[in-house]
N, C-alpha and C. Protein backbone atom coordinates (compact mmCIF):
# COMPACT_ATOMS: atom_id res chain seq x y z
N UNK A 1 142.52 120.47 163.55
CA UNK A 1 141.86 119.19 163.54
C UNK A 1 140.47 119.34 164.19
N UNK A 2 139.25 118.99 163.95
CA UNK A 2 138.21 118.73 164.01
C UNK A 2 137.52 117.74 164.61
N UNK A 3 137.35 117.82 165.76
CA UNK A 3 136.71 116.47 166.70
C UNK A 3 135.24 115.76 165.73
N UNK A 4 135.27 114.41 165.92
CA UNK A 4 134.82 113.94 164.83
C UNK A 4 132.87 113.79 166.02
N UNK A 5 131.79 113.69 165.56
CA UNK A 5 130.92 113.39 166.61
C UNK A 5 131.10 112.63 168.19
N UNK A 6 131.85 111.20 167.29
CA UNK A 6 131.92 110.16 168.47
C UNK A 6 132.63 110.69 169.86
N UNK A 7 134.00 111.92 169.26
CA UNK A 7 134.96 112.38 170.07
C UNK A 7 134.20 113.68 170.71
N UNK A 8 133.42 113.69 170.32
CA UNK A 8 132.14 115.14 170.63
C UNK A 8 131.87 114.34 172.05
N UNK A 9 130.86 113.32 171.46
CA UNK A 9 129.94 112.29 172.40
C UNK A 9 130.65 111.93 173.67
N UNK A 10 132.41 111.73 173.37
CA UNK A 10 132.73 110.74 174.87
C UNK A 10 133.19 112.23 175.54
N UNK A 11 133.49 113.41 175.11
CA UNK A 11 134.21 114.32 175.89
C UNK A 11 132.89 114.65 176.79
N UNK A 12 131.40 114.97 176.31
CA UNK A 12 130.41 115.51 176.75
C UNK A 12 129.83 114.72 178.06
N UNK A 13 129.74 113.29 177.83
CA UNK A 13 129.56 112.40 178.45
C UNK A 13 130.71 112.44 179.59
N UNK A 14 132.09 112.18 179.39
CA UNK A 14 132.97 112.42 180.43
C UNK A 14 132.61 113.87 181.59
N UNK A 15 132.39 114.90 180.41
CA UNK A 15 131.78 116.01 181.93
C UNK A 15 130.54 116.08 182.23
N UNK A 16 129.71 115.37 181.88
CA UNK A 16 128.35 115.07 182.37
C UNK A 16 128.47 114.09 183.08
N UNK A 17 129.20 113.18 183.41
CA UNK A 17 129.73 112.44 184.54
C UNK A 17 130.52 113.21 185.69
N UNK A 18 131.17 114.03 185.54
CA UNK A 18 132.02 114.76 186.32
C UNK A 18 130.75 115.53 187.07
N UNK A 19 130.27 116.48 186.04
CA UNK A 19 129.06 117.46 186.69
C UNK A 19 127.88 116.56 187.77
N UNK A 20 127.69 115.57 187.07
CA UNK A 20 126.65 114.44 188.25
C UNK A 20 126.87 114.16 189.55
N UNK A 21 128.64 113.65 189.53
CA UNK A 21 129.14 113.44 190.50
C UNK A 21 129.57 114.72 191.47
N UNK A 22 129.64 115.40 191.01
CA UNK A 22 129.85 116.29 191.82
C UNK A 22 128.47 116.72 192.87
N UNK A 23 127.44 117.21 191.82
CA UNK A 23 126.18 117.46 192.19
C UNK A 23 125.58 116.42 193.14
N UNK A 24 126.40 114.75 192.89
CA UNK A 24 126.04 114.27 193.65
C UNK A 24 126.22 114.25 195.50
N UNK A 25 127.65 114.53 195.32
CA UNK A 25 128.28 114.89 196.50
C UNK A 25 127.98 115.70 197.65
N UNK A 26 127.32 116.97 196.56
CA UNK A 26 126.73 118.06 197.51
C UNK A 26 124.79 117.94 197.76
N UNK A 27 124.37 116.71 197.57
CA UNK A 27 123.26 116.53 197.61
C UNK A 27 122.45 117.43 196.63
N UNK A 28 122.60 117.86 195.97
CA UNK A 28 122.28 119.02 194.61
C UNK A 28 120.84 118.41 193.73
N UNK A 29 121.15 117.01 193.76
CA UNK A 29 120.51 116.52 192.40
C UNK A 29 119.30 116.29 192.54
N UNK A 30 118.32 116.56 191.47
CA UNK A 30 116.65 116.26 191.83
C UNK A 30 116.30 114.77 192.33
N UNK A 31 115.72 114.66 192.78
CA UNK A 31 115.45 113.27 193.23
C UNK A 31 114.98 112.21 192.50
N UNK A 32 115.57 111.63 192.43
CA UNK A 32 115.60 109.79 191.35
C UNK A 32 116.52 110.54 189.99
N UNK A 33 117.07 110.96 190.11
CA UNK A 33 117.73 111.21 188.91
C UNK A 33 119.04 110.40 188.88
N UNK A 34 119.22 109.74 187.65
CA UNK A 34 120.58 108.62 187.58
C UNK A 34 121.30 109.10 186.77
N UNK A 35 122.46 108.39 186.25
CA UNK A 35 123.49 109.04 185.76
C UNK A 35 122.91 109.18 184.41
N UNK A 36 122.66 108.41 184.01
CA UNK A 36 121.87 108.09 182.77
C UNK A 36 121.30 109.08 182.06
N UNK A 37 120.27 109.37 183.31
CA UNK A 37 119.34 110.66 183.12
C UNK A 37 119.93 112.03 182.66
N UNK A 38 120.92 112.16 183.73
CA UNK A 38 121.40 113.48 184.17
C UNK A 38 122.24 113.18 182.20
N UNK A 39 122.86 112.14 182.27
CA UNK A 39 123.97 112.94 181.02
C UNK A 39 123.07 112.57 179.74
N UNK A 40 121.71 112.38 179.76
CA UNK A 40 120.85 112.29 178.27
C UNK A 40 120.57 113.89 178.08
N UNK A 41 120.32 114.37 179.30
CA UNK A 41 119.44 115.02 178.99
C UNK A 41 120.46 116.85 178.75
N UNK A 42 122.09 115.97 179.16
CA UNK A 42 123.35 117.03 178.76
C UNK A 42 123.80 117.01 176.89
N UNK A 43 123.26 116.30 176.48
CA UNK A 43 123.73 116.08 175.01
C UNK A 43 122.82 116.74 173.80
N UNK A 44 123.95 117.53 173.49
CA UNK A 44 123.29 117.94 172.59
C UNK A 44 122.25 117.02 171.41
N UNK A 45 120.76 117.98 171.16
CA UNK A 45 120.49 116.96 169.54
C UNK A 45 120.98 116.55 168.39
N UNK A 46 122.05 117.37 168.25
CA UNK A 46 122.65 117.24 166.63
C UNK A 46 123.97 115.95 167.02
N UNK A 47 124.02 115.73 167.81
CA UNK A 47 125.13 114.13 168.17
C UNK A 47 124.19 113.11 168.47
N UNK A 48 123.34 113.15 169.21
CA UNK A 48 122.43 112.63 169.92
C UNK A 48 122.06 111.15 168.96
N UNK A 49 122.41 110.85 167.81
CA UNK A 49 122.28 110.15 167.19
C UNK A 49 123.73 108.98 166.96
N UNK A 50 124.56 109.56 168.05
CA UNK A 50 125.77 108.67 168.12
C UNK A 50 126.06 107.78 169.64
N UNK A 51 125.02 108.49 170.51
CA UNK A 51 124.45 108.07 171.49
C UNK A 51 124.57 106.63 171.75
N UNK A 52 124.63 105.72 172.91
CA UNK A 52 124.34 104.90 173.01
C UNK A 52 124.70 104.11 174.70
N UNK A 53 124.11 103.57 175.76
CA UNK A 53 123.83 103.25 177.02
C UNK A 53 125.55 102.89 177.27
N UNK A 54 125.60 101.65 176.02
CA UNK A 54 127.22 101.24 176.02
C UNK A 54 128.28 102.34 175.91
N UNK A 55 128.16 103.11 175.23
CA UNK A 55 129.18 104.50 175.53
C UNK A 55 129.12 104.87 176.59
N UNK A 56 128.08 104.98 177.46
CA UNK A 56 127.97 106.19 178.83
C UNK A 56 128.79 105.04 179.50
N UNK A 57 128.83 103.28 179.18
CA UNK A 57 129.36 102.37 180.41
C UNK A 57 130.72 102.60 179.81
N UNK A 58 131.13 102.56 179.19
CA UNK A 58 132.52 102.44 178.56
C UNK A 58 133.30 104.07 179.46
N UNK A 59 132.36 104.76 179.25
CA UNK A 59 133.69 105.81 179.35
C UNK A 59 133.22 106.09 181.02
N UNK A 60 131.97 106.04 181.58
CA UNK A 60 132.32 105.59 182.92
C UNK A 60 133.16 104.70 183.69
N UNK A 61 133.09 103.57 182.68
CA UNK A 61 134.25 102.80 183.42
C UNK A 61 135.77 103.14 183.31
N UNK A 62 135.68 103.74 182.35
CA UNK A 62 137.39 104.38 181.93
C UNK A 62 137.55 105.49 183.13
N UNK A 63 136.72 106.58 183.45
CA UNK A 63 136.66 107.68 184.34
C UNK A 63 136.86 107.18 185.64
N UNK A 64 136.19 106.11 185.79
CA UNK A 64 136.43 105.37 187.16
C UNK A 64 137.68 105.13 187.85
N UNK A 65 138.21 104.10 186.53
CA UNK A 65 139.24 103.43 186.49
C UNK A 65 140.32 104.50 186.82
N UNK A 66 140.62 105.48 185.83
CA UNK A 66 141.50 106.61 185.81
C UNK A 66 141.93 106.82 187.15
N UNK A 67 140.57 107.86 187.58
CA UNK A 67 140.80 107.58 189.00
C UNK A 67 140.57 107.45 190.36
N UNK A 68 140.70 106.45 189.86
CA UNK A 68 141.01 104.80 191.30
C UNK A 68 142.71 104.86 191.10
N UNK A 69 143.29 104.80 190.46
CA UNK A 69 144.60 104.55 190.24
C UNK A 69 145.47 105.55 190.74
């Protein structure tokens, strides 16, 4: 089976959230850089067109959620 873009987009985004946070933790990250930033600039061009602000909130909030619980 063949991950379809969108399933490309939220897995990449999920560890470009992971990688941020982490980096965040250890004070790592360049300065003013947001999550935003950090996971645009993790995505590949050839998806990059499935992109969208509401995806990065959606599956942040799912990652959150996860775990908090």
């Amino acid at each position: 089976m063949t991950l379809t873009n969108k399933e490309k987009m939220v897995a990449i985004i999920s560890n470009g959230i992971a990688v941020y946070s982490l980096l965040q933790e250890r004070d790592s990250l360049p300065e003013n850089t947001t999550m935003y930033d950090f996971v645009l600039k993790v995505i590949p061009e050839n998806i990059k067109s499935e992109l969208n602000i509401e995806l990065i909130d959606e599956v942040f909030q799912y990652v959150s959620s996860a775990h908090s619980s």
